[in-house]
ModelCIF file with pLDDT and N, C-alpha, C, O atoms, coordinates in Angstrom:
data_MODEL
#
_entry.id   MODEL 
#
_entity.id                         1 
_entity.type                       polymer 
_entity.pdbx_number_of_molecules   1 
#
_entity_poly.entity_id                      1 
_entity_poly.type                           'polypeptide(L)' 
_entity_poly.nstd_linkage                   no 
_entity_poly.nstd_monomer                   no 
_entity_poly.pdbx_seq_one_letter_code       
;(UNK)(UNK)(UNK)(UNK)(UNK)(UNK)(UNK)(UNK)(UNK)(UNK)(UNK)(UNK)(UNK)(UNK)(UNK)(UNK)
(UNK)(UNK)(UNK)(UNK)(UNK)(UNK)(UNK)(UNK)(UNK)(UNK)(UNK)(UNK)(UNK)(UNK)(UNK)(UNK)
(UNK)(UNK)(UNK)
;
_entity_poly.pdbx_seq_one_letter_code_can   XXXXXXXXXXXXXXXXXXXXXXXXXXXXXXXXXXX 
_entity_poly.pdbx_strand_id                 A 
#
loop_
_entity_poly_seq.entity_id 
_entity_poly_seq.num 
_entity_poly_seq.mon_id 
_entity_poly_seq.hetero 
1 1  UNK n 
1 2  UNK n 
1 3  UNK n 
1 4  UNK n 
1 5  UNK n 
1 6  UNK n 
1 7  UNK n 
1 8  UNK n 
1 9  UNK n 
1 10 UNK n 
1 11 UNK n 
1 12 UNK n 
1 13 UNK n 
1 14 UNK n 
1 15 UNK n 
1 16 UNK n 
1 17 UNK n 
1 18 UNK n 
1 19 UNK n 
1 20 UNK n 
1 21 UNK n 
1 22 UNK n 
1 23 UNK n 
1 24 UNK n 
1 25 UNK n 
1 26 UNK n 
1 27 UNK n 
1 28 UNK n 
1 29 UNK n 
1 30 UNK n 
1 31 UNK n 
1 32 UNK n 
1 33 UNK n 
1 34 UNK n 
1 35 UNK n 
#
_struct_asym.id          A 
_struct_asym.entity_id   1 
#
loop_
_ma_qa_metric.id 
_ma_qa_metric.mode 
_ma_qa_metric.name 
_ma_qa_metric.software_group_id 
_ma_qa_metric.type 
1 global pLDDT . pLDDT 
2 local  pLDDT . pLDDT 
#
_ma_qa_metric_global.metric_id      1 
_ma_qa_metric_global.metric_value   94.34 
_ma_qa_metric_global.model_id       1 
_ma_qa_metric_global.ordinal_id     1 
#
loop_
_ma_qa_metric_local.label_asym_id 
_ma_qa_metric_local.label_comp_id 
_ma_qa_metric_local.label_seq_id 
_ma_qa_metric_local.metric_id 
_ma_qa_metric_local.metric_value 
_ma_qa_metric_local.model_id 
_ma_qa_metric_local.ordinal_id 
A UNK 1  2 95.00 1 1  
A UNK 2  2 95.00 1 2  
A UNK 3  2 96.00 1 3  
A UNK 4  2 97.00 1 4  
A UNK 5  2 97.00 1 5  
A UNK 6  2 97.00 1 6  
A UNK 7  2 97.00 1 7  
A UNK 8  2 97.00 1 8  
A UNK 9  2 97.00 1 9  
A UNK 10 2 97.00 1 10 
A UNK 11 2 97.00 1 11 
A UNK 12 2 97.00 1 12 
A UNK 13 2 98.00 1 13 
A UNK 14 2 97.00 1 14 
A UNK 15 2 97.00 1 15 
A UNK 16 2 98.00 1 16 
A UNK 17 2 97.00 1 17 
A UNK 18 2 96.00 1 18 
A UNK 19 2 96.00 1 19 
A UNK 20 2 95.00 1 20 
A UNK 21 2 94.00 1 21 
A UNK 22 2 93.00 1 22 
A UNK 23 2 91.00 1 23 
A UNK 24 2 85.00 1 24 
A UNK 25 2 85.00 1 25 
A UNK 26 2 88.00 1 26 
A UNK 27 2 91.00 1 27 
A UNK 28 2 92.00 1 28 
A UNK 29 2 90.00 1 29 
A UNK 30 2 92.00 1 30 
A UNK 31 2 95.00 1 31 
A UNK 32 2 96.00 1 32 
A UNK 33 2 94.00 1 33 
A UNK 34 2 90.00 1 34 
A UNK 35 2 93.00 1 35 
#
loop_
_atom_site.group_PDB 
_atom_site.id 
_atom_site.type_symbol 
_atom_site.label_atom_id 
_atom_site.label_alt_id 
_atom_site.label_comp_id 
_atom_site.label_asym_id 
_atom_site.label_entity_id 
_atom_site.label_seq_id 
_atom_site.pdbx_PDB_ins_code 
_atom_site.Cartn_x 
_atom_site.Cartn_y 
_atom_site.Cartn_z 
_atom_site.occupancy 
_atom_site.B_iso_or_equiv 
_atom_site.pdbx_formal_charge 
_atom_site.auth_seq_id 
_atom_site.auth_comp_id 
_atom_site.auth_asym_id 
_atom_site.auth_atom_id 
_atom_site.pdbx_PDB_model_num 
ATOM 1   N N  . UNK A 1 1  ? 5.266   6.823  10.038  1.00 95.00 ? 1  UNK A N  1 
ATOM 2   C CA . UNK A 1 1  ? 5.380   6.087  11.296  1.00 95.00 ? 1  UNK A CA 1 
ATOM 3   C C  . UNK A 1 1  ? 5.332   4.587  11.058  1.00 95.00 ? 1  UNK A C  1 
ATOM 4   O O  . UNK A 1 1  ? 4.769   4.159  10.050  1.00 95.00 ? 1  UNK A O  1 
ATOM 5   N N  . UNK A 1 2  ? 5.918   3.740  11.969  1.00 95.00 ? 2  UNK A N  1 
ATOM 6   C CA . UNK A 1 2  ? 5.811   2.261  11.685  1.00 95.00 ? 2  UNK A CA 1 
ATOM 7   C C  . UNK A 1 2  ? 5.294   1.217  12.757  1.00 95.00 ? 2  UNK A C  1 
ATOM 8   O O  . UNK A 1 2  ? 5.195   -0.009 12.799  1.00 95.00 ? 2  UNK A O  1 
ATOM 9   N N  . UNK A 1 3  ? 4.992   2.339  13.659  1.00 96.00 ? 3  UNK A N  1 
ATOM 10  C CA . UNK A 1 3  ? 3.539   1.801  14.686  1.00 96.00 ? 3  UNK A CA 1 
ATOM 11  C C  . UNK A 1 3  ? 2.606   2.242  14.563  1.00 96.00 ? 3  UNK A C  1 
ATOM 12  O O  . UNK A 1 3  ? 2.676   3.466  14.451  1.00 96.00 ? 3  UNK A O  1 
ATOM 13  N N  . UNK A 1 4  ? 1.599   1.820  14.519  1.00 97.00 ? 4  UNK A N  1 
ATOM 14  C CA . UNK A 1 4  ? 0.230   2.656  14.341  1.00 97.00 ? 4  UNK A CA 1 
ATOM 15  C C  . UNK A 1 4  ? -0.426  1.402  14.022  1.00 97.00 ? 4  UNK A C  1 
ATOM 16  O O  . UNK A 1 4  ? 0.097   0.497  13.372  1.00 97.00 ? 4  UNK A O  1 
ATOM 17  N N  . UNK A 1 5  ? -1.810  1.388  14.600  1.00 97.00 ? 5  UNK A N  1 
ATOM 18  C CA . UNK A 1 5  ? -3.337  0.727  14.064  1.00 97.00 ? 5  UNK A CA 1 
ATOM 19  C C  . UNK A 1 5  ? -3.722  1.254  12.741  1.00 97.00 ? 5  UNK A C  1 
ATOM 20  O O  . UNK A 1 5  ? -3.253  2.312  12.320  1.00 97.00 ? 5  UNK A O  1 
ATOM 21  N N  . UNK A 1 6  ? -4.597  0.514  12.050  1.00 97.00 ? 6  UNK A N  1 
ATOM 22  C CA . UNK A 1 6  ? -5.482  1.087  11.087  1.00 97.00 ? 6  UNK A CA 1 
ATOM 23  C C  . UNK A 1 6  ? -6.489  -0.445 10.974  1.00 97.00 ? 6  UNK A C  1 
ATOM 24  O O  . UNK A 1 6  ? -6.282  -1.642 11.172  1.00 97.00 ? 6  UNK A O  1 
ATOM 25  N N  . UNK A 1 7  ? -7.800  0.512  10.485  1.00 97.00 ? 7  UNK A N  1 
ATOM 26  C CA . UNK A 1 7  ? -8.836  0.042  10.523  1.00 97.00 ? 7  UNK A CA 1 
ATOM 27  C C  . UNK A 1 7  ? -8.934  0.076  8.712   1.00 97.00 ? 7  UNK A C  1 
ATOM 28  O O  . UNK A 1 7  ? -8.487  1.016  8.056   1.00 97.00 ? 7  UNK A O  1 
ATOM 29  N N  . UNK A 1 8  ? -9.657  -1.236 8.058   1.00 97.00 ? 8  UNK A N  1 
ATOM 30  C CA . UNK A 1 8  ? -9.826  -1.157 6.983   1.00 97.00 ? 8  UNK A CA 1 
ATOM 31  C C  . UNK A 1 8  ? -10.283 -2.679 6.563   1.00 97.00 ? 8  UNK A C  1 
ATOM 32  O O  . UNK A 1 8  ? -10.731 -3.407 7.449   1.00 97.00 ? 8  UNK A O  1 
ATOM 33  N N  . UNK A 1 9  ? -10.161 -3.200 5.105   1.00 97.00 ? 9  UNK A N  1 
ATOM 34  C CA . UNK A 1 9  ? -10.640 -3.983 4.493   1.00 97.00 ? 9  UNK A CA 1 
ATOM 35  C C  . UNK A 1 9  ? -9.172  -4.475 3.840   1.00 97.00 ? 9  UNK A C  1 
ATOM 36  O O  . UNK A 1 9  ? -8.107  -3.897 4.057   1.00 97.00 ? 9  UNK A O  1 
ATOM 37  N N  . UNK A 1 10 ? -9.308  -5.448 3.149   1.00 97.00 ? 10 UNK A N  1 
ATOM 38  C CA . UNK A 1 10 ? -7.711  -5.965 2.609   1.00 97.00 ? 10 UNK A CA 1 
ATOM 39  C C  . UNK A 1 10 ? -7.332  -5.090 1.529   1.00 97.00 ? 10 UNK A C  1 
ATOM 40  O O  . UNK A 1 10 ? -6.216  -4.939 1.033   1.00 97.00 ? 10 UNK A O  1 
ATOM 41  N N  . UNK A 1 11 ? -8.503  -4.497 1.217   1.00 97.00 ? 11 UNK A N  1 
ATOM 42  C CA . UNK A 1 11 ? -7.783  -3.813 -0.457  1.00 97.00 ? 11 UNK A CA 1 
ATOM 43  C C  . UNK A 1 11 ? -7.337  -2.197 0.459   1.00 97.00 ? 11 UNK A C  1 
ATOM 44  O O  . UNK A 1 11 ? -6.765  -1.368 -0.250  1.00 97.00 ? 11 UNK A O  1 
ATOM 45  N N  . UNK A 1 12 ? -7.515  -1.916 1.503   1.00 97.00 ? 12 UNK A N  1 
ATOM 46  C CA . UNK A 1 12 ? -7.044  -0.675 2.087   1.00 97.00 ? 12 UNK A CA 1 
ATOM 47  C C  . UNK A 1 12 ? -5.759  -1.367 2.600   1.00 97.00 ? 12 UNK A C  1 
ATOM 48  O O  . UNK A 1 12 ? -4.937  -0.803 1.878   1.00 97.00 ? 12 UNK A O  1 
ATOM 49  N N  . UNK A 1 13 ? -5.183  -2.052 3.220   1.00 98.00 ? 13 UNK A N  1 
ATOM 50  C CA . UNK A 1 13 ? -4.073  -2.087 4.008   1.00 98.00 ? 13 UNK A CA 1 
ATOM 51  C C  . UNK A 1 13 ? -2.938  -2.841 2.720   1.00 98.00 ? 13 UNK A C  1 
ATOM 52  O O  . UNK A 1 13 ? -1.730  -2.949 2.934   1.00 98.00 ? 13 UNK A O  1 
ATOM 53  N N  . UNK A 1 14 ? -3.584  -3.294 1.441   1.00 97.00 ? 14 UNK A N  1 
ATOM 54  C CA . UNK A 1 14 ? -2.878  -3.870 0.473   1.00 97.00 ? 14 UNK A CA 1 
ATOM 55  C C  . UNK A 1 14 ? -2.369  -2.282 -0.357  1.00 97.00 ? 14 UNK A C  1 
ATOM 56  O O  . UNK A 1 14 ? -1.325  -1.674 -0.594  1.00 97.00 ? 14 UNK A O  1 
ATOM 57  N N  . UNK A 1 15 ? -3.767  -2.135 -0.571  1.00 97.00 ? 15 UNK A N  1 
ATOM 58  C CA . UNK A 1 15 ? -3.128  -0.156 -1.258  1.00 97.00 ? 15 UNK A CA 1 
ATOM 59  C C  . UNK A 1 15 ? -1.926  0.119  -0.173  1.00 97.00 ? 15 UNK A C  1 
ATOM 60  O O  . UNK A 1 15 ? -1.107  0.737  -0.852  1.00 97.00 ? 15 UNK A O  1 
ATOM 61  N N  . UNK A 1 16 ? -1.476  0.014  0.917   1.00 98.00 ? 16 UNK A N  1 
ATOM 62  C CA . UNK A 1 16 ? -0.798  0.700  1.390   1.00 98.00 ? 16 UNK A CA 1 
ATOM 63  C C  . UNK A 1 16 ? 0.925   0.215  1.153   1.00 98.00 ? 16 UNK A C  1 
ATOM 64  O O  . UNK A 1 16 ? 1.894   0.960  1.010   1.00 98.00 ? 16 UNK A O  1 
ATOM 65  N N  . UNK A 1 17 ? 0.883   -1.315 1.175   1.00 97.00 ? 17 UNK A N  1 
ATOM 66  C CA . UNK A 1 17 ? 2.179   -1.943 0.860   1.00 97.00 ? 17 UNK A CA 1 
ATOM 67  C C  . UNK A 1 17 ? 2.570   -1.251 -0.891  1.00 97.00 ? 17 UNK A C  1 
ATOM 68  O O  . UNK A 1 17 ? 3.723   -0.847 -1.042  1.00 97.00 ? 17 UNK A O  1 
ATOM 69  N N  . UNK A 1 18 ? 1.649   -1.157 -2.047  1.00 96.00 ? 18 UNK A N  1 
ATOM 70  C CA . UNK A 1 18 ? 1.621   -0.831 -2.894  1.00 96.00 ? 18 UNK A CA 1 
ATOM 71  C C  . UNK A 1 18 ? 2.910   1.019  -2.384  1.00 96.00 ? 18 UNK A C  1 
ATOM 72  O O  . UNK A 1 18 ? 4.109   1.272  -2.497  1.00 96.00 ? 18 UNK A O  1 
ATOM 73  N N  . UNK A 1 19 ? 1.801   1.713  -1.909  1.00 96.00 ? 19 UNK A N  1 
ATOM 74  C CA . UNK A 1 19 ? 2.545   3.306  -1.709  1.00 96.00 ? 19 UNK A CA 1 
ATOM 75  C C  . UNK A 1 19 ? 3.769   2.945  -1.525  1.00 96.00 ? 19 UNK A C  1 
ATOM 76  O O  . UNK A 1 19 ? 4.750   3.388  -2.122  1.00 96.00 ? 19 UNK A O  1 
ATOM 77  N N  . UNK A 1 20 ? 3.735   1.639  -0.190  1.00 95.00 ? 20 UNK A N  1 
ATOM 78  C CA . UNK A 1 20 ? 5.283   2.378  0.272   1.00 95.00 ? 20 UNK A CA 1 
ATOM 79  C C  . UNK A 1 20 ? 6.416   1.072  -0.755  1.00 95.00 ? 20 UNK A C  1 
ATOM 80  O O  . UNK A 1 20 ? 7.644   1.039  -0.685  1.00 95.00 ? 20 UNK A O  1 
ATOM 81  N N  . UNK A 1 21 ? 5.755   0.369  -1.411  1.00 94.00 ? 21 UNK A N  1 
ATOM 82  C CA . UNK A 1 21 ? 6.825   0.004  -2.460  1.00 94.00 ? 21 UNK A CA 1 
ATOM 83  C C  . UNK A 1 21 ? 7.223   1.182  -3.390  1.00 94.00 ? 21 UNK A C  1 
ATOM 84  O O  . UNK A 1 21 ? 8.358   1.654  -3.438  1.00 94.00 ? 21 UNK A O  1 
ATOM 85  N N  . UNK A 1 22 ? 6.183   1.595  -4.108  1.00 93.00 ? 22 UNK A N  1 
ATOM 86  C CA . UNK A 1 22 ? 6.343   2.665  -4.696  1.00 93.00 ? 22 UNK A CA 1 
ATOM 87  C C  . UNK A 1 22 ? 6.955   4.418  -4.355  1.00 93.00 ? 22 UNK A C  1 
ATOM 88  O O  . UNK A 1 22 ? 7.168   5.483  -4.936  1.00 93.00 ? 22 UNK A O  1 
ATOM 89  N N  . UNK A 1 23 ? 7.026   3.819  -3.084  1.00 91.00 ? 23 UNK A N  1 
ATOM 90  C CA . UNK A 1 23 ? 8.006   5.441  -2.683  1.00 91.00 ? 23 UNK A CA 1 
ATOM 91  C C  . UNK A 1 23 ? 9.647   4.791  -2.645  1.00 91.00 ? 23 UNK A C  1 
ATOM 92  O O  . UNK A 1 23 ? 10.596  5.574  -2.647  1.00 91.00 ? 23 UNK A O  1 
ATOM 93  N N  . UNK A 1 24 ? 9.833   3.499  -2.616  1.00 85.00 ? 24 UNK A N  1 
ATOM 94  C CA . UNK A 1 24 ? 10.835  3.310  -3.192  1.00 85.00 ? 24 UNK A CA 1 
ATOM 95  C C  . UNK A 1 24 ? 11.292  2.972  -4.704  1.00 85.00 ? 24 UNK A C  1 
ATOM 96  O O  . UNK A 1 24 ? 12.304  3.412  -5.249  1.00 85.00 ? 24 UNK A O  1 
ATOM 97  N N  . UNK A 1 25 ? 10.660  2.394  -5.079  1.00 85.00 ? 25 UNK A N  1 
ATOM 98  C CA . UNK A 1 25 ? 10.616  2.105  -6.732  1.00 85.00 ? 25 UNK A CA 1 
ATOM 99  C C  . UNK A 1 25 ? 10.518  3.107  -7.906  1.00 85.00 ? 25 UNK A C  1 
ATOM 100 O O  . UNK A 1 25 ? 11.230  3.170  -8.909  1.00 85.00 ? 25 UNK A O  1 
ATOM 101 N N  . UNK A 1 26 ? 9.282   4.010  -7.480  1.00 88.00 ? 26 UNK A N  1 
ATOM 102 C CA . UNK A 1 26 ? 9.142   5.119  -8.270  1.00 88.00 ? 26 UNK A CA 1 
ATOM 103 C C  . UNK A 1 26 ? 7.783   4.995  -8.566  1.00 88.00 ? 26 UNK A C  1 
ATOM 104 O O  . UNK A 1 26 ? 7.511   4.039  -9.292  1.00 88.00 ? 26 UNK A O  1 
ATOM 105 N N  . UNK A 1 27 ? 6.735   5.791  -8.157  1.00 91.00 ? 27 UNK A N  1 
ATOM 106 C CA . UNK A 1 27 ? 5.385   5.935  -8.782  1.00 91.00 ? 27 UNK A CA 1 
ATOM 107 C C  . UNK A 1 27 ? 4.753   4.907  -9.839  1.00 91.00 ? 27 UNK A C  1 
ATOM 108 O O  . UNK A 1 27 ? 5.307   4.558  -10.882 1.00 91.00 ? 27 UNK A O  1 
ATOM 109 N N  . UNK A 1 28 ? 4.119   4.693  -9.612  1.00 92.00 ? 28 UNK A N  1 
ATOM 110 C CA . UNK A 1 28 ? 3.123   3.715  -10.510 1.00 92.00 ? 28 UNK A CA 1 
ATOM 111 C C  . UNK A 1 28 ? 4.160   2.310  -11.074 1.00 92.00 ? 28 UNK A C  1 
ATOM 112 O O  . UNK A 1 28 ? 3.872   1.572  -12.016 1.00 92.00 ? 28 UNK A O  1 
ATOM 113 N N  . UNK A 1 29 ? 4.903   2.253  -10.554 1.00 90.00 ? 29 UNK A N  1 
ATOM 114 C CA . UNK A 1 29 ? 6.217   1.221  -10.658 1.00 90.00 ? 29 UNK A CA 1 
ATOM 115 C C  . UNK A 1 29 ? 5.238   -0.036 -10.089 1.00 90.00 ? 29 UNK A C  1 
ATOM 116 O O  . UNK A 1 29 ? 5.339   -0.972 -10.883 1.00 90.00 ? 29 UNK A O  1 
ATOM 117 N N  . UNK A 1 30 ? 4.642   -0.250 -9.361  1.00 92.00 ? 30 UNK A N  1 
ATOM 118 C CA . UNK A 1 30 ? 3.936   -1.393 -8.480  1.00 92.00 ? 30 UNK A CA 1 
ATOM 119 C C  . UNK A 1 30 ? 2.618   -1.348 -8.314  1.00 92.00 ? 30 UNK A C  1 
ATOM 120 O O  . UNK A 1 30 ? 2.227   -0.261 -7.888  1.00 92.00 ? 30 UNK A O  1 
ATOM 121 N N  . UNK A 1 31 ? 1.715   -2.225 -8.518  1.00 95.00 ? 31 UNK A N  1 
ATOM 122 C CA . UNK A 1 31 ? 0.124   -1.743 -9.177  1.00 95.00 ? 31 UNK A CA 1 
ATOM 123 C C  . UNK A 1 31 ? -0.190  -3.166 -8.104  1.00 95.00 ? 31 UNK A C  1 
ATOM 124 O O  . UNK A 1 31 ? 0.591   -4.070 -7.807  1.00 95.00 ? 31 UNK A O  1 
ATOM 125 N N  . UNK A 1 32 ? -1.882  -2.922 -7.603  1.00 96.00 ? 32 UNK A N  1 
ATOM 126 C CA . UNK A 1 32 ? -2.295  -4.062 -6.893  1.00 96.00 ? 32 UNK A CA 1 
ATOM 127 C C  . UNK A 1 32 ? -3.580  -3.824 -8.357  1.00 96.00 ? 32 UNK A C  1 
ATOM 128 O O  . UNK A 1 32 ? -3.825  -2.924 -9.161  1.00 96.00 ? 32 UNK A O  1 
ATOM 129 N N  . UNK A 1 33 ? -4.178  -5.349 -8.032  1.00 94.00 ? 33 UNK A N  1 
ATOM 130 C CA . UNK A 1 33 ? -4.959  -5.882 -9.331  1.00 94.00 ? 33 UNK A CA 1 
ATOM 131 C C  . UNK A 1 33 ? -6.002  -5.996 -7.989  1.00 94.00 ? 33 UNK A C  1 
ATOM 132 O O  . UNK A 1 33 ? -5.618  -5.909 -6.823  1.00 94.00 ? 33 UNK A O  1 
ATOM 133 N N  . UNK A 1 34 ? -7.371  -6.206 -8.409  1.00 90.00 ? 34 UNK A N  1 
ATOM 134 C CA . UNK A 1 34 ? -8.913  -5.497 -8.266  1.00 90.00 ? 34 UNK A CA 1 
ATOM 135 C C  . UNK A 1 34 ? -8.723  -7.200 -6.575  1.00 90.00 ? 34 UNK A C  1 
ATOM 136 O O  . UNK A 1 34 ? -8.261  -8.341 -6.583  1.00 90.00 ? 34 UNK A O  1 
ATOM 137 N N  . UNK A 1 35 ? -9.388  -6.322 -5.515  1.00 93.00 ? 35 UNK A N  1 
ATOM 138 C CA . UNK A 1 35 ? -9.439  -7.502 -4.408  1.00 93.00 ? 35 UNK A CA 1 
ATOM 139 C C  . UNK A 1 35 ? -10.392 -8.370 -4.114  1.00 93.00 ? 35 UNK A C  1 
ATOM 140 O O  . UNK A 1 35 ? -10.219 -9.197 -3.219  1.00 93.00 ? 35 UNK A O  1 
#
């Protein structure tokens, strides 16, 4: 979905840009470093 709330901290909503780069790129293709 590409509406939705979420509740979190920066390293939760940063993990998430990470997934959805990586569901285009290819798995472990795009890494976030410690927040």
């Amino acid at each position: 979905q590409g509406e939705f709330y979420l509740v979190g901290d920066l390293q939760k909503f940063a993990n998430l840009i990470i997934v959805n780069l990586n569901r285009l790129a290819g798995d472990g293709y795009y890494q976030l470093a410690s927040t």
